[in-house]
PDB file of N, CA and C in Angstrom:
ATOM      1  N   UNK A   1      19.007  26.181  -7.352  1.00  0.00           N
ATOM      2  CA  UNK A   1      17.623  25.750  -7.253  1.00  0.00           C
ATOM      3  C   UNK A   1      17.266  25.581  -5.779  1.00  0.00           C
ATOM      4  N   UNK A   2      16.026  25.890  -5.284  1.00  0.00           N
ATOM      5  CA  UNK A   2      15.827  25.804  -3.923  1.00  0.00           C
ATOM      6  C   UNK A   2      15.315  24.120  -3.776  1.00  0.00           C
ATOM      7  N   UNK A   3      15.436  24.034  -2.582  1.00  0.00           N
ATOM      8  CA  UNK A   3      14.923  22.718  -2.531  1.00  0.00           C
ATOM      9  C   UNK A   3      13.308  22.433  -2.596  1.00  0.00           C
ATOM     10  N   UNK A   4      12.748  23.556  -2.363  1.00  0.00           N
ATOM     11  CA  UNK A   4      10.993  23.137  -2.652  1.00  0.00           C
ATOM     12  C   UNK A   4      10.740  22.647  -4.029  1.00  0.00           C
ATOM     13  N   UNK A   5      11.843  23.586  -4.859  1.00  0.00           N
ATOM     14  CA  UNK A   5      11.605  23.267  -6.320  1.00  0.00           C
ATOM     15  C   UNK A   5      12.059  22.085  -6.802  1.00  0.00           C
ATOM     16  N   UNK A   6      13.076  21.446  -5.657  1.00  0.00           N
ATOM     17  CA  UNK A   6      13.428  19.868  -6.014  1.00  0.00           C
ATOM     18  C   UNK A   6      12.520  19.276  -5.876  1.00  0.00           C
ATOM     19  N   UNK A   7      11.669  19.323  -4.763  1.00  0.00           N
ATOM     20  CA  UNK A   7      11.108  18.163  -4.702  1.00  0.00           C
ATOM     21  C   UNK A   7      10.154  18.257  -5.592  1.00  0.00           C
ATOM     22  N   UNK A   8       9.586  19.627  -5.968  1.00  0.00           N
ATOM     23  CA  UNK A   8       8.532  19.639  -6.922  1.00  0.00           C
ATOM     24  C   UNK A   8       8.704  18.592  -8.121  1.00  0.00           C
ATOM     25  N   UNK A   9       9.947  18.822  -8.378  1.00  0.00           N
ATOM     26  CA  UNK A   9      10.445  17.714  -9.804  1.00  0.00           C
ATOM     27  C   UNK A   9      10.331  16.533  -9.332  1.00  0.00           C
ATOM     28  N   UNK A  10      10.453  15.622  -8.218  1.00  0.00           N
ATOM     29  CA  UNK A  10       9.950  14.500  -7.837  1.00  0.00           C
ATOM     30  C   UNK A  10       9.103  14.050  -7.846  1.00  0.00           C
ATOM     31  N   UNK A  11       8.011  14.759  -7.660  1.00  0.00           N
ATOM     32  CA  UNK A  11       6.215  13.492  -7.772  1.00  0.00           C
ATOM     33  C   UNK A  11       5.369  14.652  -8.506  1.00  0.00           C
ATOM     34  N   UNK A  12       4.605  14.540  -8.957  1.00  0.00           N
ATOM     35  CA  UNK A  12       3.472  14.958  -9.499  1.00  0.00           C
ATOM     36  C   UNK A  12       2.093  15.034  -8.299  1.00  0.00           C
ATOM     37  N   UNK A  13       1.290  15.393  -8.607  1.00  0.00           N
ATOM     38  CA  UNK A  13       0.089  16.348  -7.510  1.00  0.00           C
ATOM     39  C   UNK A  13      -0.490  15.014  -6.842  1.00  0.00           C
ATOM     40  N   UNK A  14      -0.516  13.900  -7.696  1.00  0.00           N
ATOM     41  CA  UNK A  14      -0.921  12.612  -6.243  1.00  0.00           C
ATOM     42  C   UNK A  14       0.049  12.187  -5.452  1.00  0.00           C
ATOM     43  N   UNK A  15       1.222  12.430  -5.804  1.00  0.00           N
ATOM     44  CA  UNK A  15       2.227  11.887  -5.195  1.00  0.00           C
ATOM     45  C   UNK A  15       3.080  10.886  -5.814  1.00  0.00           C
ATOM     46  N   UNK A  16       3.140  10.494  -6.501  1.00  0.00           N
ATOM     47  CA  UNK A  16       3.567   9.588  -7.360  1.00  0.00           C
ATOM     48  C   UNK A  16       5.176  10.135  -7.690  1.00  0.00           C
ATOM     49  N   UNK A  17       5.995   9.450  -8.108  1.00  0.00           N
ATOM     50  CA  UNK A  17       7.675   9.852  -8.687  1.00  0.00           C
ATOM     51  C   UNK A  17       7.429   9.962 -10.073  1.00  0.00           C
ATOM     52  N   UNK A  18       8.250  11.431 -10.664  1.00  0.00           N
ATOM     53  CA  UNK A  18       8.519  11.809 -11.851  1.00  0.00           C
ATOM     54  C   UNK A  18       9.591  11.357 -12.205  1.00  0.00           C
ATOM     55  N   UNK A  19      10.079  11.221 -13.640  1.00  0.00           N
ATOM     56  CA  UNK A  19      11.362  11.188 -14.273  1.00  0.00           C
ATOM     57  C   UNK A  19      11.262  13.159 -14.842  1.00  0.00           C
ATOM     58  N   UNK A  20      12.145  13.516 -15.244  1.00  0.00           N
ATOM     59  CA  UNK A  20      13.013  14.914 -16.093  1.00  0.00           C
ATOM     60  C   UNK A  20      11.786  14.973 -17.055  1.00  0.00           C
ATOM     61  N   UNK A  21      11.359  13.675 -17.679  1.00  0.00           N
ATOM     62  CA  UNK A  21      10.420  13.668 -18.171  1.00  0.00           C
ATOM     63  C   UNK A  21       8.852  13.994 -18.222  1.00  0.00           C
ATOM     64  N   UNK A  22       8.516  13.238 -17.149  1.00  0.00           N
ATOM     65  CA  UNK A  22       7.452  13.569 -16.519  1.00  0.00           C
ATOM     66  C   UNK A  22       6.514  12.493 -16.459  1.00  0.00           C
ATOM     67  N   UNK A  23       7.752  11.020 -16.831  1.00  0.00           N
ATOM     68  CA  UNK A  23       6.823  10.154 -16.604  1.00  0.00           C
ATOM     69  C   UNK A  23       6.584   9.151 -15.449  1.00  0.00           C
ATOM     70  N   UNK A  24       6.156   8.463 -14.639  1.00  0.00           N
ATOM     71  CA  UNK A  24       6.281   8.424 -13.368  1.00  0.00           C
ATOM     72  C   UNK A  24       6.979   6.568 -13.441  1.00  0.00           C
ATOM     73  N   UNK A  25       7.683   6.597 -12.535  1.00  0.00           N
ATOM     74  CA  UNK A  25       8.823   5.383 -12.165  1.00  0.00           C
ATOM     75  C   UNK A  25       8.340   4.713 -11.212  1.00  0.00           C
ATOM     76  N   UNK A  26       8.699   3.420 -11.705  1.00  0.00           N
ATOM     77  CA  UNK A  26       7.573   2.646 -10.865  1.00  0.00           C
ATOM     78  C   UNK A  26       8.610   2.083  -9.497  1.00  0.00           C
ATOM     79  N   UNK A  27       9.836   2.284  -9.582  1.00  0.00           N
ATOM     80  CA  UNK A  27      10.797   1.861  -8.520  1.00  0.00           C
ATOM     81  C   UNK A  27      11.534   2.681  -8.149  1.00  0.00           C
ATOM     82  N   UNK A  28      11.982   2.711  -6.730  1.00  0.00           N
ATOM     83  CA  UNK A  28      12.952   3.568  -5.964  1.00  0.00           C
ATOM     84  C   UNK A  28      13.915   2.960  -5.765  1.00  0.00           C
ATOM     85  N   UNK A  29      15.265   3.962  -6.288  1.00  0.00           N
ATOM     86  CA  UNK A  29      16.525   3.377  -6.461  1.00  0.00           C
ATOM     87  C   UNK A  29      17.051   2.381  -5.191  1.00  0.00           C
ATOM     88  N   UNK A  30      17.953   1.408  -4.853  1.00  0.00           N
ATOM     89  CA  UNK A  30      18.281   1.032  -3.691  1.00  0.00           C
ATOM     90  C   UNK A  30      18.870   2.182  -2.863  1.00  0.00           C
ATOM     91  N   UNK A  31      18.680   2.112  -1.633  1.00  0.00           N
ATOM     92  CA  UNK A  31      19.303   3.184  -0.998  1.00  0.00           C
ATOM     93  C   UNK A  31      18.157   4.095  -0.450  1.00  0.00           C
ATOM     94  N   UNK A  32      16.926   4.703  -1.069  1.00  0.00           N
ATOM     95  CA  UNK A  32      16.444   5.869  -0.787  1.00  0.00           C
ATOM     96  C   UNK A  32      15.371   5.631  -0.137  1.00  0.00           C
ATOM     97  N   UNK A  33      15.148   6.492   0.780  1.00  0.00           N
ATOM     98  CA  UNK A  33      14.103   5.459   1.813  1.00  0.00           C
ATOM     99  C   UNK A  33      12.941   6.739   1.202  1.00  0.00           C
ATOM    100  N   UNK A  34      12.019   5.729   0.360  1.00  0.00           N
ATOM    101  CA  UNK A  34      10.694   6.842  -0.384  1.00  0.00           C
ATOM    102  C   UNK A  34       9.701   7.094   0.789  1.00  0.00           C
ATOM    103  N   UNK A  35       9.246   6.735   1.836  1.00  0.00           N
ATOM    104  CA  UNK A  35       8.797   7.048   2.753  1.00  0.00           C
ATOM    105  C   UNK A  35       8.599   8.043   2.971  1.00  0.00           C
ATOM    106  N   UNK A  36      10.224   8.777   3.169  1.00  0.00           N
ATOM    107  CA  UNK A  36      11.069   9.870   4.044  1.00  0.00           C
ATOM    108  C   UNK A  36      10.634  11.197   2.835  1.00  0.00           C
ATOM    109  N   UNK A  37      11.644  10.321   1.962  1.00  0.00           N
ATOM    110  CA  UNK A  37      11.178  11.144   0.504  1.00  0.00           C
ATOM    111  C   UNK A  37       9.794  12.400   0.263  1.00  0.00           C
ATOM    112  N   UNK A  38       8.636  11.278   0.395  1.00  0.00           N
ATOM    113  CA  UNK A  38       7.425  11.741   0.643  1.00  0.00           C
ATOM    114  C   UNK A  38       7.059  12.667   1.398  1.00  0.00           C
ATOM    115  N   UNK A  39       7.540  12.379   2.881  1.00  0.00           N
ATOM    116  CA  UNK A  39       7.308  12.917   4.106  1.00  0.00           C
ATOM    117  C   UNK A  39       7.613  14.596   3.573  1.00  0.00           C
ATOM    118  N   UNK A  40       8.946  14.463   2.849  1.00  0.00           N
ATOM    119  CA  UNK A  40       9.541  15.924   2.664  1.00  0.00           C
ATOM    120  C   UNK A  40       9.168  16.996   1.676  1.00  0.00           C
ATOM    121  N   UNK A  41       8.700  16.174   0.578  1.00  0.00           N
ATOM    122  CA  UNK A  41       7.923  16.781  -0.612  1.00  0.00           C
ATOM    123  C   UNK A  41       6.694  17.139   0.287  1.00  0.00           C
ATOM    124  N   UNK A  42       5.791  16.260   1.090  1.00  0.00           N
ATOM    125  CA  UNK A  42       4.808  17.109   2.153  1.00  0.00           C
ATOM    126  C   UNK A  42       4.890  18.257   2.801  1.00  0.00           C
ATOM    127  N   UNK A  43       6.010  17.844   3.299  1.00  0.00           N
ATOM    128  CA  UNK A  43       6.693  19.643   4.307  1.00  0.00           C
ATOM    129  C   UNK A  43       6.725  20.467   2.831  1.00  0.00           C
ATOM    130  N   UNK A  44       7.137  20.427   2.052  1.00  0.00           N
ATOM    131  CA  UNK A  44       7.227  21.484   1.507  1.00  0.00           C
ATOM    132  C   UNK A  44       5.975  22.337   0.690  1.00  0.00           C
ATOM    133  N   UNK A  45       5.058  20.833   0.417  1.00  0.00           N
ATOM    134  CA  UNK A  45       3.732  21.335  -0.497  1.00  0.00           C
ATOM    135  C   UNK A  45       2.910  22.102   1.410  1.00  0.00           C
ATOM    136  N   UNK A  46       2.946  21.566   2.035  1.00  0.00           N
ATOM    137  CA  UNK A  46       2.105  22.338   3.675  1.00  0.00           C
ATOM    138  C   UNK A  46       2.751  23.686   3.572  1.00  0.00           C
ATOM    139  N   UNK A  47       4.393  23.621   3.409  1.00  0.00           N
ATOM    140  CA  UNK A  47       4.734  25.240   3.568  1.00  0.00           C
ATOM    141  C   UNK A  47       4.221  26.031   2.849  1.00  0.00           C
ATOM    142  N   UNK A  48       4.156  25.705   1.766  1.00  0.00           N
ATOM    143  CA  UNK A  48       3.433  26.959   0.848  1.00  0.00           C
ATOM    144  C   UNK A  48       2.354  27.467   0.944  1.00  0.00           C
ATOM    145  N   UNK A  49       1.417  25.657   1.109  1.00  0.00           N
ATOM    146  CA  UNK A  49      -0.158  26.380   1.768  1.00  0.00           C
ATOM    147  C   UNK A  49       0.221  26.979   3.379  1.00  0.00           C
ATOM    148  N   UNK A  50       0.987  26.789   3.555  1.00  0.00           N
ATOM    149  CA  UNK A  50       0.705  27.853   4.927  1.00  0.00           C
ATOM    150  C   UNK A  50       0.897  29.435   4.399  1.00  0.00           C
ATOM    151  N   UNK A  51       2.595  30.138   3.246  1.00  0.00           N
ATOM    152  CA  UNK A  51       2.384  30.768   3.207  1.00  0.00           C
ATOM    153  C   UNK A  51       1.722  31.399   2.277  1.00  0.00           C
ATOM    154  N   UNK A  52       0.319  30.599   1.656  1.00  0.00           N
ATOM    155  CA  UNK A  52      -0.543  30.663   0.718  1.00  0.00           C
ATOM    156  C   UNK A  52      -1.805  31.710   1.962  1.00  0.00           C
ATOM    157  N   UNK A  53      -1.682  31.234   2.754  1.00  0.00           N
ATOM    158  CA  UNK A  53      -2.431  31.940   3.782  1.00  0.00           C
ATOM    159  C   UNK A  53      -3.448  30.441   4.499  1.00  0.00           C
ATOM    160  N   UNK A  54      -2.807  29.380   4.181  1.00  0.00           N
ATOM    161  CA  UNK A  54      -3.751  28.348   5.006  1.00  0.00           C
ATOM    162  C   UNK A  54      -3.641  28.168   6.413  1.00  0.00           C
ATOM    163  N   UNK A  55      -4.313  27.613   7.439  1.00  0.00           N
ATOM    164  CA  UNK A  55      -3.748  27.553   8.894  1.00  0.00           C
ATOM    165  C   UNK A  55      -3.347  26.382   8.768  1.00  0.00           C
ATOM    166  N   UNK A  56      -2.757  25.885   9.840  1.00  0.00           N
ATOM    167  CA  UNK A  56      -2.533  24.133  10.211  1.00  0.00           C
ATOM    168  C   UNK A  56      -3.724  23.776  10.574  1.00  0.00           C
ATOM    169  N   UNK A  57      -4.461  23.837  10.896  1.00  0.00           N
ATOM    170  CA  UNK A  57      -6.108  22.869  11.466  1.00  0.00           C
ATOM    171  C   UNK A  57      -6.383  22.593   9.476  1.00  0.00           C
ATOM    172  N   UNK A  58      -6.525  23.603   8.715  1.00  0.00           N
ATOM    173  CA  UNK A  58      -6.863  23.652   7.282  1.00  0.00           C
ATOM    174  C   UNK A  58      -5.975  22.692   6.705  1.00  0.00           C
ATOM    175  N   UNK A  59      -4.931  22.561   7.068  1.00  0.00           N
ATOM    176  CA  UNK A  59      -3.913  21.786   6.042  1.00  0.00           C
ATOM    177  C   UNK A  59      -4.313  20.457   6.204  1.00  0.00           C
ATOM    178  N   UNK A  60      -3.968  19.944   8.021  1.00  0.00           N
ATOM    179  CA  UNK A  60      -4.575  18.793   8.668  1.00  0.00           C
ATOM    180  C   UNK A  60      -5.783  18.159   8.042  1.00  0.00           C
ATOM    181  N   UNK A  61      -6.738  19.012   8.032  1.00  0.00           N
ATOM    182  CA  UNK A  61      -7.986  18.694   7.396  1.00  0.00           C
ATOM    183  C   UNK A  61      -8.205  18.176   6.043  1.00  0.00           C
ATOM    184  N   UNK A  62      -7.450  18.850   5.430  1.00  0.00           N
ATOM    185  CA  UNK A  62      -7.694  18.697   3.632  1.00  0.00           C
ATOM    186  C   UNK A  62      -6.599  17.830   3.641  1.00  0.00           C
ATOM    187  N   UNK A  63      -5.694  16.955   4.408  1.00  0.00           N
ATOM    188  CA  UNK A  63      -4.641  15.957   3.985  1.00  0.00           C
ATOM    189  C   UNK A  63      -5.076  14.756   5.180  1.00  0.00           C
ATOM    190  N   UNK A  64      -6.244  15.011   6.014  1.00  0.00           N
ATOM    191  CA  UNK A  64      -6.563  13.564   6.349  1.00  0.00           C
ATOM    192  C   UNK A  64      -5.746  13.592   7.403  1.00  0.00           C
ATOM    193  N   UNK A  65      -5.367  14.442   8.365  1.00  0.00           N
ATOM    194  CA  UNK A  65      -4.035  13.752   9.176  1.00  0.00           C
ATOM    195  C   UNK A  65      -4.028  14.854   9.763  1.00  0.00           C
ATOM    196  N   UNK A  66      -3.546  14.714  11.566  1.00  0.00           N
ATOM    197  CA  UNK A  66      -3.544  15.511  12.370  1.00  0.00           C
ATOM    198  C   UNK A  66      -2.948  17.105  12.105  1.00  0.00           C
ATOM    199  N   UNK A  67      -3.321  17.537  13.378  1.00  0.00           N
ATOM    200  CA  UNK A  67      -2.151  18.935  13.132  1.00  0.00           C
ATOM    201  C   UNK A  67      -1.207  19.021  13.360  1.00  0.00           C
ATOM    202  N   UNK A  68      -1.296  18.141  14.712  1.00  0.00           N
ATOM    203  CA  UNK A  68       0.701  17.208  15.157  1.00  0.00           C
ATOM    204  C   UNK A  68       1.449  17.565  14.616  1.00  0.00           C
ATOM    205  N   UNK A  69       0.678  16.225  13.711  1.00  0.00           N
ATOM    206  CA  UNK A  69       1.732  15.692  12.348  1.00  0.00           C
ATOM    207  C   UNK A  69       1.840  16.477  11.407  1.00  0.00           C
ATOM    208  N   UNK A  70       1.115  17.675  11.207  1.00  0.00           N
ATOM    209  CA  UNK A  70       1.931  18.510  10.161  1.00  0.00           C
ATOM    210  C   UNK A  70       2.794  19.442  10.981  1.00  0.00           C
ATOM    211  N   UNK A  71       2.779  20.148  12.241  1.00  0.00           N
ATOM    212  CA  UNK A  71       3.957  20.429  12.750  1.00  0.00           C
ATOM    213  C   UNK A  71       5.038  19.825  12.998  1.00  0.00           C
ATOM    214  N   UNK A  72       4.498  18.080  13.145  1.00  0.00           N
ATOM    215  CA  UNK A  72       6.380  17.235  13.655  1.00  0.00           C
ATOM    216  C   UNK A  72       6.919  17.396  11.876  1.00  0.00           C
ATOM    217  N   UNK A  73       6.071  17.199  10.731  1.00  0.00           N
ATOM    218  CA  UNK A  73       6.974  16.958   9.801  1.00  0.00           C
ATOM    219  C   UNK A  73       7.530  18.573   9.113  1.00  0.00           C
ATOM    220  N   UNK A  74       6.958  19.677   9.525  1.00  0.00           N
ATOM    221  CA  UNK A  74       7.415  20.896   9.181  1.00  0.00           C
ATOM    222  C   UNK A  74       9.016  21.549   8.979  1.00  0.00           C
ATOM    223  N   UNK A  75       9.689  20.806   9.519  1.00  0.00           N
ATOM    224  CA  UNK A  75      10.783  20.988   9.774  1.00  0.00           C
ATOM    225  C   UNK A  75      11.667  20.568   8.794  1.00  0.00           C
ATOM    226  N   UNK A  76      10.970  19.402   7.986  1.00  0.00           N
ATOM    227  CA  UNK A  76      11.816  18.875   6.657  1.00  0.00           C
ATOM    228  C   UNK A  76      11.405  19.837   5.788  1.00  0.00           C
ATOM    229  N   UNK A  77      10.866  20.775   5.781  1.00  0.00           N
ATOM    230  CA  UNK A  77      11.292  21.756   4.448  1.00  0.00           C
ATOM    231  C   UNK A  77      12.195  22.467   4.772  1.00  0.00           C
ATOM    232  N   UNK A  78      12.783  22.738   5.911  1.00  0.00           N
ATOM    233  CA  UNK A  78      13.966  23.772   5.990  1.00  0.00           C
ATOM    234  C   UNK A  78      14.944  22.990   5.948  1.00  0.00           C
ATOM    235  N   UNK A  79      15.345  21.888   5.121  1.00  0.00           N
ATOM    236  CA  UNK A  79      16.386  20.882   5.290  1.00  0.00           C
ATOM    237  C   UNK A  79      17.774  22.060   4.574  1.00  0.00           C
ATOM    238  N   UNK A  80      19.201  21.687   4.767  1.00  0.00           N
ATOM    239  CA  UNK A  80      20.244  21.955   3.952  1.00  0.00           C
ATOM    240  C   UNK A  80      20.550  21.533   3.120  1.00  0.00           C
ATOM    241  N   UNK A  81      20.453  22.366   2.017  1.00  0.00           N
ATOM    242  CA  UNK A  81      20.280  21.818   0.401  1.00  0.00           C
ATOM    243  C   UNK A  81      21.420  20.353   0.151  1.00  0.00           C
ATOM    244  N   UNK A  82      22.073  20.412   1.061  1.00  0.00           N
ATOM    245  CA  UNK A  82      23.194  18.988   1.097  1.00  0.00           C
ATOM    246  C   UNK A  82      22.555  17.972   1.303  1.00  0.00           C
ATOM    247  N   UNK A  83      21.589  18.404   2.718  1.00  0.00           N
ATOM    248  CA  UNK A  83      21.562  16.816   3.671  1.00  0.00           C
ATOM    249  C   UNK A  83      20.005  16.867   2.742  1.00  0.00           C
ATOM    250  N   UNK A  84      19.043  17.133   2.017  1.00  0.00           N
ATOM    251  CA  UNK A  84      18.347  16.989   0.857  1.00  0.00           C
ATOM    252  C   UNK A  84      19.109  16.327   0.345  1.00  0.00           C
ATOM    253  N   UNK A  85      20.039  16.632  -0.673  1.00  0.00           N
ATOM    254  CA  UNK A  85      20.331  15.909  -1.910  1.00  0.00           C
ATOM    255  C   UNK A  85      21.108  14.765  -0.991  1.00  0.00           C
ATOM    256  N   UNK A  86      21.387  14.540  -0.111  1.00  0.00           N
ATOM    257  CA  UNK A  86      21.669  13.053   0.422  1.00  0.00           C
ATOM    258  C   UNK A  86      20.692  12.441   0.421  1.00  0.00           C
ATOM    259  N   UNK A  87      19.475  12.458   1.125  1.00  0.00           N
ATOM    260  CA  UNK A  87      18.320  11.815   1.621  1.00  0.00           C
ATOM    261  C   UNK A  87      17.385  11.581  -0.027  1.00  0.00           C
ATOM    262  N   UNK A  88      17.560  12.804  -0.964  1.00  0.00           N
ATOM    263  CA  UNK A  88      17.161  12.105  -2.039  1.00  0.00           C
ATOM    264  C   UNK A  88      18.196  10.834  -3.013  1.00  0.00           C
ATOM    265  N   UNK A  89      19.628  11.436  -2.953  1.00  0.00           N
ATOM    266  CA  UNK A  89      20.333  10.099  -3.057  1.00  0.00           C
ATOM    267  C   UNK A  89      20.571   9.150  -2.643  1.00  0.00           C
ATOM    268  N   UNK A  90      19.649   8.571  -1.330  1.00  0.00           N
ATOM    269  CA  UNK A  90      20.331   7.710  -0.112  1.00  0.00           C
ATOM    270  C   UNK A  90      21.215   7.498   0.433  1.00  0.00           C
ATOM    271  N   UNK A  91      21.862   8.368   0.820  1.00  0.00           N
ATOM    272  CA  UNK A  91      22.921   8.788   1.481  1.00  0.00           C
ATOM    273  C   UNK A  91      23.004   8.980   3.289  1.00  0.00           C
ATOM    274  N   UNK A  92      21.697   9.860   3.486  1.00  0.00           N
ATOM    275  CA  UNK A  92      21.743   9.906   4.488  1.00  0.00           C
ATOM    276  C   UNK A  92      22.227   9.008   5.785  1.00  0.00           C
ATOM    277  N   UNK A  93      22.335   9.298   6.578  1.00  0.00           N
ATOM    278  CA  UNK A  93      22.380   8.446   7.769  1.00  0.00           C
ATOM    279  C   UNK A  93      21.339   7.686   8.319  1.00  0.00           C
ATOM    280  N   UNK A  94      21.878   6.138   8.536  1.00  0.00           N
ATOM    281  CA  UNK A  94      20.250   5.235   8.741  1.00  0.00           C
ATOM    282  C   UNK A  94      19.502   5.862   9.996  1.00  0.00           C
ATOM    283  N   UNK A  95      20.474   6.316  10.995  1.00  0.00           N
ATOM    284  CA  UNK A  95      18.694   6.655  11.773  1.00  0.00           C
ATOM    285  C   UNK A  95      17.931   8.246  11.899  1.00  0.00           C
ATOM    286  N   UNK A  96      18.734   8.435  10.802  1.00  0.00           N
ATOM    287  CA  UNK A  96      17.986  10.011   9.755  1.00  0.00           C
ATOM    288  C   UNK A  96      16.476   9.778   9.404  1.00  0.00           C
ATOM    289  N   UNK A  97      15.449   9.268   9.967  1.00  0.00           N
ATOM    290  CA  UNK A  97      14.203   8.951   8.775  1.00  0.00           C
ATOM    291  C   UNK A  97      13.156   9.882   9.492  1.00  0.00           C
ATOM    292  N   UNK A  98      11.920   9.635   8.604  1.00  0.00           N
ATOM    293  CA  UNK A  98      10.525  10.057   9.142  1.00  0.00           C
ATOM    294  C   UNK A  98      10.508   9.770  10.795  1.00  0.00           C
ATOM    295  N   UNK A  99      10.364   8.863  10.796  1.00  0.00           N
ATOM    296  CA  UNK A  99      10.239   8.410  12.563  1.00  0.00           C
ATOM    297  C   UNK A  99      11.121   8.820  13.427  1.00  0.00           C
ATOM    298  N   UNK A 100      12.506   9.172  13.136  1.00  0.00           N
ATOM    299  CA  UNK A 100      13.371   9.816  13.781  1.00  0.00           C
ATOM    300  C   UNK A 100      12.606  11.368  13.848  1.00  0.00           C
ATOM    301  N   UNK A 101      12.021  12.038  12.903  1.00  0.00           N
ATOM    302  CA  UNK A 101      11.962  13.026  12.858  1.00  0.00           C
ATOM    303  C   UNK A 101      10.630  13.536  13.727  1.00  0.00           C
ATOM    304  N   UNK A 102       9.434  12.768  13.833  1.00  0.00           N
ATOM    305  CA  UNK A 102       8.120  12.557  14.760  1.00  0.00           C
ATOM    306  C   UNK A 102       8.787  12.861  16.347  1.00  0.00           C
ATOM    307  N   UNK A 103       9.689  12.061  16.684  1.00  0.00           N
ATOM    308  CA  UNK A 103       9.697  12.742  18.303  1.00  0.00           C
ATOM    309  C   UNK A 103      11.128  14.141  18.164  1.00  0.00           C
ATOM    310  N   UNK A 104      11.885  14.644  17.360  1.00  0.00           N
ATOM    311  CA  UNK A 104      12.488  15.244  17.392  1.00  0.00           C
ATOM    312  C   UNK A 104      12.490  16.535  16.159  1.00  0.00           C
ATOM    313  N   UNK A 105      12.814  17.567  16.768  1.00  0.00           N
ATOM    314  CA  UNK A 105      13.234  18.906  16.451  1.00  0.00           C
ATOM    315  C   UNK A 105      14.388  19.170  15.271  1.00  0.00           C
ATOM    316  N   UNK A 106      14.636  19.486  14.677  1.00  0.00           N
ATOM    317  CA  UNK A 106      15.782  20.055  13.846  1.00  0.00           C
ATOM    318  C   UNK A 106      15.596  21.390  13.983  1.00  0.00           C
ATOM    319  N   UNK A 107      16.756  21.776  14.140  1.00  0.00           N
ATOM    320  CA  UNK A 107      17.785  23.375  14.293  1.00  0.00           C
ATOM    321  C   UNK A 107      17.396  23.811  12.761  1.00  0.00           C
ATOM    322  N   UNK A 108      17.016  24.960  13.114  1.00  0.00           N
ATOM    323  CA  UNK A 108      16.780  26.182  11.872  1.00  0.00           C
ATOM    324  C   UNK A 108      18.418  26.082  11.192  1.00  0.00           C
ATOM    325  N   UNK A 109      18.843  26.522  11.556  1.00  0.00           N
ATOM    326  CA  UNK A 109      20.714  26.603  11.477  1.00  0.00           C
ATOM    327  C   UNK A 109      21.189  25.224  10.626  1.00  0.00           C
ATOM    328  N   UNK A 110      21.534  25.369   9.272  1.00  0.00           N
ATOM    329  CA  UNK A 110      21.869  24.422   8.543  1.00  0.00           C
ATOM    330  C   UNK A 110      23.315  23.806   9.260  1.00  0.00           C
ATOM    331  N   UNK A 111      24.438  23.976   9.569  1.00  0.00           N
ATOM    332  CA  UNK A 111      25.192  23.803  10.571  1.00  0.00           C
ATOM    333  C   UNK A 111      25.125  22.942  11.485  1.00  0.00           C
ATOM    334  N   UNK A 112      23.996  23.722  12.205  1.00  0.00           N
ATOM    335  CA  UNK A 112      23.618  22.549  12.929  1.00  0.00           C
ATOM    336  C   UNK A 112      23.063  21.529  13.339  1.00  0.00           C
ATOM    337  N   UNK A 113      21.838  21.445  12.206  1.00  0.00           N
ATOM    338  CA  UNK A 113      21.475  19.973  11.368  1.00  0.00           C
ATOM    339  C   UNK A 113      22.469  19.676  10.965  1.00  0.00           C
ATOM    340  N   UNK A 114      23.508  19.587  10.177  1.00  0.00           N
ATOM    341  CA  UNK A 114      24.356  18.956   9.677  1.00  0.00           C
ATOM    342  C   UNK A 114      25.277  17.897  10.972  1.00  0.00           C
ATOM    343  N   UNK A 115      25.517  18.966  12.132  1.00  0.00           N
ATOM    344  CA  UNK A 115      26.264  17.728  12.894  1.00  0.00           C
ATOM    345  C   UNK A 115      25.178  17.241  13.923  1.00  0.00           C
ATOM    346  N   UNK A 116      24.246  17.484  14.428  1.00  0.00           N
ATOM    347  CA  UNK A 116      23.276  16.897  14.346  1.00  0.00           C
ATOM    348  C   UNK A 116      22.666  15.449  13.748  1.00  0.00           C
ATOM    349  N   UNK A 117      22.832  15.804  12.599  1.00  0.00           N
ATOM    350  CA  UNK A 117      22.121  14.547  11.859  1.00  0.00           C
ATOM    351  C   UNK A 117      23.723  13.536  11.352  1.00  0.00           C
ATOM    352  N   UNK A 118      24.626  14.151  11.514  1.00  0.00           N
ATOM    353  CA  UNK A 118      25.958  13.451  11.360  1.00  0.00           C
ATOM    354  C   UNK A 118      26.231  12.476  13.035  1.00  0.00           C
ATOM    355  N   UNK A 119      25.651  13.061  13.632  1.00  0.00           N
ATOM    356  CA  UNK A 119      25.784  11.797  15.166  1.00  0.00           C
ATOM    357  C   UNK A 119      24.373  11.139  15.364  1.00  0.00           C
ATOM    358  N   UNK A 120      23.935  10.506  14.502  1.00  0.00           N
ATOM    359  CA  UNK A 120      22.953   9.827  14.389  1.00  0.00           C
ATOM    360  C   UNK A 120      23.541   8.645  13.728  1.00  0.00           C
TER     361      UNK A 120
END
């Protein structure tokens, strides 16, 4: 399964958390920082409208929020299907989050996100 399609199974079109079911959970397990969560299901619903044919000024616009900020968070859709299923299990590393990710870059190269985000 790719990971866009994970997160798809996570929230429904407002954003909200799904169960398998499809019914939405009103709590996030200990551990998972839903924030981050969010942030990433974003990168991935922006990627598509980008290669839906949207620009970034368009995306920005119709989500309320700079163009910045949809380029700093762009980068969490190319996550490694690992360090995903960490960050959705809470696993990740604590200074792995959204805000870590606003002033910094991640490597295309799953590899090298991995040790990357392992010396954090």
């Amino acid at each position: 399964m790719r990971p866009s399609h994970l997160c798809d199974k996570l929230f429904d079109e407002t954003g909200d958390w799904l169960t398998p079911s499809h019914s939405k959970i009103r709590a996030v397990p200990t551990g998972q920082d839903e924030t981050f969560i969010r942030n990433i299901a974003k990168a991935h619903h922006w990627l598509r409208q980008l290669t839906s044919g949207n620009a970034f000024d368009g995306i920005a616009v119709g989500e309320g929020t700079s163009k910045r900020r949809v380029h700093q968070m762009m980068d969490l859709a190319f996550l490694a299907p690992d360090i995903l299923r960490d960050v959705l299990d809470g696993k990740q590393p604590t200074g792995f989050t959204s805000d870590w990710c606003k002033g910094h870059s991640l490597p295309s190269d799953w590899n090298m996100q991995r040790r990357l985000i392992a010396s954090l």
